[in-house]
Protein backbone atom coordinates (compact mmCIF):
# COMPACT_ATOMS: atom_id res chain seq x y z
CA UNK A 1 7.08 30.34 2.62
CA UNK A 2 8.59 29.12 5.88
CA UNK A 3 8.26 25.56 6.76
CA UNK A 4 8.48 24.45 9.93
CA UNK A 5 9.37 21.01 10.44
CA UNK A 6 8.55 18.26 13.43
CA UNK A 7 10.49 15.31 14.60
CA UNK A 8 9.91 12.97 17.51
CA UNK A 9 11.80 10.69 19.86
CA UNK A 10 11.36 7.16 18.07
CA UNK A 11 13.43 5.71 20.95
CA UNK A 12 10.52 6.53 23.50
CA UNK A 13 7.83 6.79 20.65
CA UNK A 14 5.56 3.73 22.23
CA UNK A 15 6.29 0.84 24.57
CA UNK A 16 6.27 -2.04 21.53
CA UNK A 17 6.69 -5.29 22.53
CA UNK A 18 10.26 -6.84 21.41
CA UNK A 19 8.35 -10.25 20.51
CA UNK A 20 4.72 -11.65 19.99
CA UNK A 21 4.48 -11.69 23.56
CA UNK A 22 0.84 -10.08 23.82
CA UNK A 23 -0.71 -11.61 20.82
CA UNK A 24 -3.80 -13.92 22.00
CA UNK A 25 -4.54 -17.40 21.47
CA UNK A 26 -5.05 -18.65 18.16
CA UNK A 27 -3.15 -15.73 16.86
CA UNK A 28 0.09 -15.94 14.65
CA UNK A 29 3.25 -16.19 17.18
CA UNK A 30 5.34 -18.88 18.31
CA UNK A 31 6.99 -20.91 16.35
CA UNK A 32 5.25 -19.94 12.86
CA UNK A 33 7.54 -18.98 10.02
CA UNK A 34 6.20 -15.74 9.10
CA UNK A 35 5.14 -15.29 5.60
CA UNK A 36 7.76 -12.76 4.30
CA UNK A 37 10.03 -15.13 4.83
CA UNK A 38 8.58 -17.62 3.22
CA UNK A 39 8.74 -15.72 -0.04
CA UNK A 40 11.50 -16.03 -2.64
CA UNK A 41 14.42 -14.47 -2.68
CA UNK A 42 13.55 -10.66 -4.02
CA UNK A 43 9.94 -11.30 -3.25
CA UNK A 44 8.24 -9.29 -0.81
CA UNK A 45 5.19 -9.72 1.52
CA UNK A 46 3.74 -6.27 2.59
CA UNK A 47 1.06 -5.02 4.58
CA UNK A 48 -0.44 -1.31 5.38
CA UNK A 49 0.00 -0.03 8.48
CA UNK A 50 -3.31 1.45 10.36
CA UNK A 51 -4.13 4.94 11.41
CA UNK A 52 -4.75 8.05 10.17
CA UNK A 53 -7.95 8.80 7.24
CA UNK A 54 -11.23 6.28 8.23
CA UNK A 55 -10.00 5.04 11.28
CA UNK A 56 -9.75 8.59 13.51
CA UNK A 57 -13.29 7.82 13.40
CA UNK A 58 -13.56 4.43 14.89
CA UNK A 59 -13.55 4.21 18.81
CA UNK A 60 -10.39 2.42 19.18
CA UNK A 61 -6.88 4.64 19.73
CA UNK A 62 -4.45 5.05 17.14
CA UNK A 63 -3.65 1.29 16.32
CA UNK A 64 0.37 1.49 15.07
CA UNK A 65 1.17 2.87 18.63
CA UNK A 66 -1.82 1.17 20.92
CA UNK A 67 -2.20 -1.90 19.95
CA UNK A 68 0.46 -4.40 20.71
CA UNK A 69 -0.67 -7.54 19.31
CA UNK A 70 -0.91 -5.72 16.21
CA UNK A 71 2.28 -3.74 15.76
CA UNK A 72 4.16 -7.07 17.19
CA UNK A 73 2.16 -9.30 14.08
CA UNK A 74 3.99 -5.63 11.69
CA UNK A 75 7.23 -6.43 12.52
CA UNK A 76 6.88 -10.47 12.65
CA UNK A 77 4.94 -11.32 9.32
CA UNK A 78 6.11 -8.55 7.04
CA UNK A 79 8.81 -7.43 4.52
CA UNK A 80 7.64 -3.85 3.92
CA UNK A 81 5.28 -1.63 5.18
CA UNK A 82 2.83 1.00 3.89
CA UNK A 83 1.48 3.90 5.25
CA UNK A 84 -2.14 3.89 4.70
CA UNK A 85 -3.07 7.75 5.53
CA UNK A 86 0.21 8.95 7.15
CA UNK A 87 2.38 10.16 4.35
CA UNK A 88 -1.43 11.53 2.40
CA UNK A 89 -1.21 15.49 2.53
CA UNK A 90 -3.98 15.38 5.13
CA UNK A 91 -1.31 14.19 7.56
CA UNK A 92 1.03 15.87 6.49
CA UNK A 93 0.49 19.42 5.90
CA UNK A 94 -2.09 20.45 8.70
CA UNK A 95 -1.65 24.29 7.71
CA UNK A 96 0.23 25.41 4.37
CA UNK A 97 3.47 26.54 6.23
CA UNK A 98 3.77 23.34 8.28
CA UNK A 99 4.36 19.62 7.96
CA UNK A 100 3.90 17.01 10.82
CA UNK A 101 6.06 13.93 10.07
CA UNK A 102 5.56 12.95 13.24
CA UNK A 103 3.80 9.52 12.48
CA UNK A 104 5.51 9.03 9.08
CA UNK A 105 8.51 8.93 10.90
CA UNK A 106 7.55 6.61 13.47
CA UNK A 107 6.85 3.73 10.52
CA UNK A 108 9.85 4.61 8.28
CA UNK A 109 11.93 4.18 12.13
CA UNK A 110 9.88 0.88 12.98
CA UNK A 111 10.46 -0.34 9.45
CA UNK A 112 14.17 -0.18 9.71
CA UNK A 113 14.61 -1.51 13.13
CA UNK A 114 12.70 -4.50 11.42
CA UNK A 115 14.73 -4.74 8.61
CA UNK A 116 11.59 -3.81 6.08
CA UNK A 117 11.15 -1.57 3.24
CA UNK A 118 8.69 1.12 2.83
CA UNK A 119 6.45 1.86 0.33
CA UNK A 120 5.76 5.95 0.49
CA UNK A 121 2.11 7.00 -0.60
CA UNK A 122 1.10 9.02 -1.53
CA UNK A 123 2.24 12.58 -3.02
CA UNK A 124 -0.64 13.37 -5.61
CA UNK A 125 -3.85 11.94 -5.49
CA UNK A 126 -7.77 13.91 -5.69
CA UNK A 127 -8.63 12.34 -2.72
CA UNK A 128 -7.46 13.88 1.22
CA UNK A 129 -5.95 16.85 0.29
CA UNK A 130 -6.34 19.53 3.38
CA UNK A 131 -9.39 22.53 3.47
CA UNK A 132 -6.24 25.02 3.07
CA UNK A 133 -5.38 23.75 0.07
CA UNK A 134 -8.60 22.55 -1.59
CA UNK A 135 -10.50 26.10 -0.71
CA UNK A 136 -7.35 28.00 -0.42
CA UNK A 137 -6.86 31.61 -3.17
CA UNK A 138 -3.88 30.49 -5.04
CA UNK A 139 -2.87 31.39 -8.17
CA UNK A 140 -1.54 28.59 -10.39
CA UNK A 141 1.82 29.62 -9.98
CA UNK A 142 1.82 29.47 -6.45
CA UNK A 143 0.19 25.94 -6.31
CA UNK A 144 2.63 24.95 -8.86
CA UNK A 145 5.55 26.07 -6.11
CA UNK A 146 3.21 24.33 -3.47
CA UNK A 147 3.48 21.16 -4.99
CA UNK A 148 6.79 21.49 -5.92
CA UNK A 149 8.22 21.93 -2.44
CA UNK A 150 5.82 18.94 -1.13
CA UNK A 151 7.20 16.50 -3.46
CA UNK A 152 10.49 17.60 -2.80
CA UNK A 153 10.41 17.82 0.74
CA UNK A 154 8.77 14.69 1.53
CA UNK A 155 11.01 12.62 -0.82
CA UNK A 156 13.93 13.94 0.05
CA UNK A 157 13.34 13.57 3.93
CA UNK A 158 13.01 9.50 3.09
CA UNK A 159 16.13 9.74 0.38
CA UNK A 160 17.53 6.27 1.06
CA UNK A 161 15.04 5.29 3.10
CA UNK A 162 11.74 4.48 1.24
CA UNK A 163 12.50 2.05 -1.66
CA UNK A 164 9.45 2.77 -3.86
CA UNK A 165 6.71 5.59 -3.87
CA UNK A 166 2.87 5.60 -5.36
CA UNK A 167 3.88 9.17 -7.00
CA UNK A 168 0.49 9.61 -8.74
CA UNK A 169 -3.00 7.77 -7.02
CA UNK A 170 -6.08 6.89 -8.94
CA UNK A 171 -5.33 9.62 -11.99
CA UNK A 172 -7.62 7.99 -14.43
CA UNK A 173 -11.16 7.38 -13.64
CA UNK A 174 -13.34 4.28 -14.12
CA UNK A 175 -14.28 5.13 -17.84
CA UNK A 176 -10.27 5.48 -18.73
CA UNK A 177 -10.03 8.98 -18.95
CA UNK A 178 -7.59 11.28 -17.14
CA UNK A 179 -9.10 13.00 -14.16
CA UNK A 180 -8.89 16.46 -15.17
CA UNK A 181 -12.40 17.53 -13.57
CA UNK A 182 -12.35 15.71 -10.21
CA UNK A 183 -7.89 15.42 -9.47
CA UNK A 184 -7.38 18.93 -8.02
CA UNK A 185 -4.16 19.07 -9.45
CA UNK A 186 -4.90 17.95 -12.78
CA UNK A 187 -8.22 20.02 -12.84
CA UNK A 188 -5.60 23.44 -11.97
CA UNK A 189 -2.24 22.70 -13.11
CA UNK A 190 -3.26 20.66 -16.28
CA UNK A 191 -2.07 16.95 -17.36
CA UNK A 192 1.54 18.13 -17.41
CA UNK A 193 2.20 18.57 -13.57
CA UNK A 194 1.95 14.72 -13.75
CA UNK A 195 4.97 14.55 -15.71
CA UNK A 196 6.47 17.32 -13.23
CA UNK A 197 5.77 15.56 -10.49
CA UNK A 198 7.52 12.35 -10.99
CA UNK A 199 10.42 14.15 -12.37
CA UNK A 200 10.71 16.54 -9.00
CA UNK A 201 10.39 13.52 -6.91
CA UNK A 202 13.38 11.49 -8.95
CA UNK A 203 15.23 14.80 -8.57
CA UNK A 204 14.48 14.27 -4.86
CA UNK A 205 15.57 10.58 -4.82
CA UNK A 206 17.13 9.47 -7.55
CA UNK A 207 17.40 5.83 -6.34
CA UNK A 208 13.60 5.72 -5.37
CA UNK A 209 11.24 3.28 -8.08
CA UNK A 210 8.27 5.66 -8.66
CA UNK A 211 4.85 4.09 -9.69
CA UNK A 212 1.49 4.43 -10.95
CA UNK A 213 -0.50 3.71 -8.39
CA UNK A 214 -4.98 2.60 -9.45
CA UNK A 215 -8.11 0.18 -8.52
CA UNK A 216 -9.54 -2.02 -10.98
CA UNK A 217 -6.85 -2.32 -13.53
CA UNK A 218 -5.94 -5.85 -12.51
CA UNK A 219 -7.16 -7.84 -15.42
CA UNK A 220 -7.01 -6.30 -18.91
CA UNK A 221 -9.29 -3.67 -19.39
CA UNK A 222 -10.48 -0.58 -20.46
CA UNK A 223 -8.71 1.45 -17.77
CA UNK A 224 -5.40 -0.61 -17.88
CA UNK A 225 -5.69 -0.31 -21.25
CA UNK A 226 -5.79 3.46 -20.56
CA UNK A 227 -2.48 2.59 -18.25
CA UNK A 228 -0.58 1.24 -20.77
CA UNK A 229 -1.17 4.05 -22.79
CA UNK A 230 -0.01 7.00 -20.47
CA UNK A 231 2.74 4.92 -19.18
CA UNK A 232 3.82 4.39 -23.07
CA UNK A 233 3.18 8.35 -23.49
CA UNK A 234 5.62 9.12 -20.32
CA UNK A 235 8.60 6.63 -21.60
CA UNK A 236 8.96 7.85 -24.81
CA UNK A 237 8.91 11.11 -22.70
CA UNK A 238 12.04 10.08 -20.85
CA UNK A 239 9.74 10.27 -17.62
CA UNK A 240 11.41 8.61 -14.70
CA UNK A 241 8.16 5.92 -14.58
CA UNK A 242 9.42 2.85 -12.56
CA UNK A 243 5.95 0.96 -12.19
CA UNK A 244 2.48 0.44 -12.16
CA UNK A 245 0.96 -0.53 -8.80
CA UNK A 246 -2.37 -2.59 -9.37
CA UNK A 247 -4.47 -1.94 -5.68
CA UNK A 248 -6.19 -5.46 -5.97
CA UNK A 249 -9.18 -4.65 -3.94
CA UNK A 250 -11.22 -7.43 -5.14
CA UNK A 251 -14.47 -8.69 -4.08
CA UNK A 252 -16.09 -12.13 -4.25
CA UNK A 253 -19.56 -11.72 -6.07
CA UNK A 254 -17.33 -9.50 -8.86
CA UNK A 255 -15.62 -12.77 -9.55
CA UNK A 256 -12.11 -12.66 -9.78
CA UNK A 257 -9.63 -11.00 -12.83
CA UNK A 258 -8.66 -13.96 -14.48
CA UNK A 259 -6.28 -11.84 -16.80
CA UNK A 260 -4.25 -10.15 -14.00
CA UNK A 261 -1.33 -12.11 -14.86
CA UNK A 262 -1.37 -11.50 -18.66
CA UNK A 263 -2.04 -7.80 -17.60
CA UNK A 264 1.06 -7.48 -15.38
CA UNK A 265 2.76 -9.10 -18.13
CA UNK A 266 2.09 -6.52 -20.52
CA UNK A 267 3.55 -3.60 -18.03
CA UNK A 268 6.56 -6.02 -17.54
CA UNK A 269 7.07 -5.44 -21.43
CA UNK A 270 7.44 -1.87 -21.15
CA UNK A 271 10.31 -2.55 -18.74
CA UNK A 272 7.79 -1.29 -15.92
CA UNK A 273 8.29 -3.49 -12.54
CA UNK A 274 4.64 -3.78 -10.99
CA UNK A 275 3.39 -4.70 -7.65
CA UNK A 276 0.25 -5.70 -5.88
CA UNK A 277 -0.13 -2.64 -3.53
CA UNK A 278 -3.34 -2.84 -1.46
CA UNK A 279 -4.93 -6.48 -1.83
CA UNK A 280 -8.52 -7.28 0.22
CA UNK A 281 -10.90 -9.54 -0.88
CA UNK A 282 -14.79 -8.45 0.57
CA UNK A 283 -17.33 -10.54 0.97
CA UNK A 284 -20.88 -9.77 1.23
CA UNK A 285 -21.92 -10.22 5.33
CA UNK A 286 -24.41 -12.47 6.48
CA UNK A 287 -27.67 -10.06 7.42
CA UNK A 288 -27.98 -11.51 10.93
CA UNK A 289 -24.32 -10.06 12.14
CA UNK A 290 -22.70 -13.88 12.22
CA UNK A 291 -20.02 -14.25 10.48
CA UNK A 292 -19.20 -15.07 6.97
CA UNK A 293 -20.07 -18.99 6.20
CA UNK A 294 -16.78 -21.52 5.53
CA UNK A 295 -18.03 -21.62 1.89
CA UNK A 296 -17.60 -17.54 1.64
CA UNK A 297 -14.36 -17.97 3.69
CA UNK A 298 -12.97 -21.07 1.40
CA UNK A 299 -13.34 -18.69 -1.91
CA UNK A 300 -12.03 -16.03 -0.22
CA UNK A 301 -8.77 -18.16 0.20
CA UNK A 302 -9.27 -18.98 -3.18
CA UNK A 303 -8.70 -14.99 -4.87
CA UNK A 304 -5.55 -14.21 -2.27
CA UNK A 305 -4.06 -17.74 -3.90
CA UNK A 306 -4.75 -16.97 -7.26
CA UNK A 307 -3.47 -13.69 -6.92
CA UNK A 308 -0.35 -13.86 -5.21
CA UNK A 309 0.03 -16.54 -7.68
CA UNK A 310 -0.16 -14.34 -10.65
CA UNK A 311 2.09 -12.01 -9.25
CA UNK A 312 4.85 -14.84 -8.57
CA UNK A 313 4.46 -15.93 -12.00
CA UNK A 314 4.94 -12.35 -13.55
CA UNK A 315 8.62 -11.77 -13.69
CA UNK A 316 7.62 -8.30 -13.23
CA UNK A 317 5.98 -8.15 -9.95
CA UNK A 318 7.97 -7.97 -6.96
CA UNK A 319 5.63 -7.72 -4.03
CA UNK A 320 2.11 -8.12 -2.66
CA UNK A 321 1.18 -6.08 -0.27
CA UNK A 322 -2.24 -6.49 2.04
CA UNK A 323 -4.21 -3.14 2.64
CA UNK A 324 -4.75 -4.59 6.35
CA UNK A 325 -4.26 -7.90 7.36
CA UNK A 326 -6.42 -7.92 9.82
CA UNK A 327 -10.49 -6.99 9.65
CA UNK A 328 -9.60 -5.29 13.01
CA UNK A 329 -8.13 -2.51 11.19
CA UNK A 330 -9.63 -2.82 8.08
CA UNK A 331 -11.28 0.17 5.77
CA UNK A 332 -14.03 -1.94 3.46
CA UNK A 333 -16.98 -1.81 6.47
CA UNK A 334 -16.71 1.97 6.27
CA UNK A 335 -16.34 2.21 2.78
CA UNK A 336 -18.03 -1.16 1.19
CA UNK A 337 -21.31 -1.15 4.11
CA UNK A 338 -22.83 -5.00 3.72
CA UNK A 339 -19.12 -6.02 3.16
CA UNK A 340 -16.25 -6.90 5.42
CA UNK A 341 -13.96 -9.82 6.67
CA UNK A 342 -11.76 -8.60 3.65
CA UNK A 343 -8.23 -9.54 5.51
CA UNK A 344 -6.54 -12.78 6.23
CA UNK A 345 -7.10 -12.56 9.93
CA UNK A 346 -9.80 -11.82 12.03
CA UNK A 347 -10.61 -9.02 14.54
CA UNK A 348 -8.84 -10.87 17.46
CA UNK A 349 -5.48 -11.67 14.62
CA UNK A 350 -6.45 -15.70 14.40
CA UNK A 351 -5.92 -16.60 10.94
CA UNK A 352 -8.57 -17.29 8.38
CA UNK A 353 -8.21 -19.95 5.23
CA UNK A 354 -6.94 -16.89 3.34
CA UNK A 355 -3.70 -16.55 5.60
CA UNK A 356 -3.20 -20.74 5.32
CA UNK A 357 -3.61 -20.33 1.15
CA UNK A 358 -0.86 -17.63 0.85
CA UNK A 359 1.04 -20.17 2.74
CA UNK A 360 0.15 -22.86 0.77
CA UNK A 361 1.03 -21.00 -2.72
CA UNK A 362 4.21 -19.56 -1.41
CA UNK A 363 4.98 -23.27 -0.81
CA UNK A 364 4.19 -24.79 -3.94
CA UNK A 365 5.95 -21.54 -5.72
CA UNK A 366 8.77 -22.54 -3.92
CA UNK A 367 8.66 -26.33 -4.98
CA UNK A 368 8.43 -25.87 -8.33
CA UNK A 369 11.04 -23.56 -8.60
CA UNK A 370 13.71 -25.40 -6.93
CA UNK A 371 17.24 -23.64 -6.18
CA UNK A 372 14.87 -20.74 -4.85
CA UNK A 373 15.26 -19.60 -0.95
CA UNK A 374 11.99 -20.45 0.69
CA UNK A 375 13.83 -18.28 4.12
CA UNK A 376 14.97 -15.36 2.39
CA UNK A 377 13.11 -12.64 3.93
CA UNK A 378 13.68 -9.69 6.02
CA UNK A 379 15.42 -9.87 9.04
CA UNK A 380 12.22 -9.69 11.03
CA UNK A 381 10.83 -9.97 14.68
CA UNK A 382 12.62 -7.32 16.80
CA UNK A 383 10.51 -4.22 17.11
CA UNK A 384 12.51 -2.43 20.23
């Protein structure tokens, strides 16, 4: 199969800004310590980064390389970065015998100038996976080969240069049971190709952390439960499993996982590091279009605390990572409909009580455990 690969310019990719210079009133700029840095030493404070999947539907231009205010708040607030569609095989691989890295590259190149890491995601998952591939005549040896060469191409591009990857998305359903009906790749190559698949992307990188990647296994559960099992399964395996990433997409009138901590805990046994990949926290939107009430917005705060709390206190978890941190750019509307105002800023980047809690528990984190480095983030802020 010949592959034909693309690369672009980074130096005249867009026209960032070098500082916060076109973020609007009431947004986060100035003199405010950004929160990456106000996270231990180790610690890291991540956020997705926007285009790509839901949002080539929405009427605003791609938002990593249109929006200003936006890609200036990336490089200011943040310690790593995660694609949110732009390293999914969808992007990737618009016809069988061609990848576009075009985008990818652009965030891996922004990332560095900004001194962030990058969280890869994701190489197998049974969710936007191209027509070609889905509908495609392949034999099972072929699509073995297929996936093969993806994994192996992709992580090797980034060797060095992404620090963790969500190798496997979602492979166990909401009951606890392996997806071997509904994952494509399960469903043709069988439960083994999981195994495969981790192993051909250590081959690719063997420095890279490689995780687990699900929704709702916060607390302890049956589908963590279910976690703990298969990750058990793949170390006595000699698997090259690194971590489970919990998603965290939580919602207010589900009430929040008051085990998460216990539950990272668990995977912290195992030797497993674990991270909070994709936090939001929905809340159900006033019927008249106004906007949520302070009492909605004031227990919102509330579940990003506790949260990011739990993950500082597991000696495990290494980083928590907003999927959007702004409603601007945010998927829940499109996929949640009656929900929204998930992020920590609004549509116009002013911060909500959520951003001032994650603050406030990074602070208090900080004060009790003295000797720590409240300013030991990322070398942040310069974007050109």
């Amino acid at each position: 199969m010949s592959i034909r690969r693309f690369s672009i310019s980074l130096a005249a990719a867009t026209a960032l800004p070098l500082v916060l210079l076109s973020c609007p009133p009431g947004a986060v700029g100035g003199n405010a310590q950004p929160l990456d840095d106000r996270a231990p030493e180790g610690f890291l404070i991540g956020s997705s980064v926007a285009g790509g999947g839901h949002h080539e539907a929405e009427p605003y231009p791609d938002p990593f390389t249109e929006d200003r205010a936006y890609t200036a708040l990336l490089g200011q607030e943040f310690g790593s970065l995660t694609p949110e569609n732009r390293m999914k095989w969808s992007d990737l691989r618009p016809s069988e015998d061609t990848y576009d890295f075009s985008d990818a590259d652009r965030i891996v190149d922004f990332a560095e100038r900004n001194g962030q890491e990058v969280r890869g995601h994701t190489l197998l998952w049974h969710d936007q996976n191209p027509d070609w591939l889905e509908e495609g005549d392949h034999s099972e040896h072929e699509l073995r080969e297929i996936l093969r060469e993806h994994v192996t191409a992709v992580v090797g591009r980034y060797e060095g240069r992404i620090h963790q990857w969500d190798v496997a998305n979602e492979v166990i359903d909401d009951e606890g049971r392996l997806r071997t009906e509904d994952n494509f790749w399960l469903r043709e190559l069988g439960p083994d190709v999981l195994v495969d698949t981790f192993r051909w992307a250590h081959e690719a990188d063997p420095e890279a952390e490689l995780f687990l990647n699900d929704y709702s296994i916060e607390g302890i559960n049956d589908k963590s439960d279910a976690y703990l099992e298969l990750v058990g399964q793949m170390l006595d395996a000699d698997v090259p499993v690194h971590g489970l990433a919990v998603q965290t997409h939580l919602s207010t009138d589900a009430g929040f996982p008051e085990s998460m901590e216990e539950n990272l805990d668990r995977f912290g046994d195992l030797g497993l590091r674990t991270a909070l990949t994709e936090v939001d926290v929905r809340v159900e939107m006033p019927r008249n279009g106004s906007a949520p009430t302070d009492g909605q917005l004031a227990e919102q705060a509330d579940f990003y605390s506790r949260a990011l709390e739990a993950c500082l206190n597991a000696e495990s978890c290494t980083s928590f990572t907003m999927w959007s941190f702004t409603d601007r750019y945010s998927w829940v509307p499109v996929t949640f409909p009656g929900t929204g105002a998930a992020t920590v800023m609004d549509d116009g980047f002013t911060r909500k009580p959520a951003y001032g809690a994650l603050e406030d528990t990074l602070r208090d984190h900080h004060r009790q455990n003295a000797g720590g480095d409240p300013g030991a983030g990322h070398a942040g802020g310069s974007v050109g």
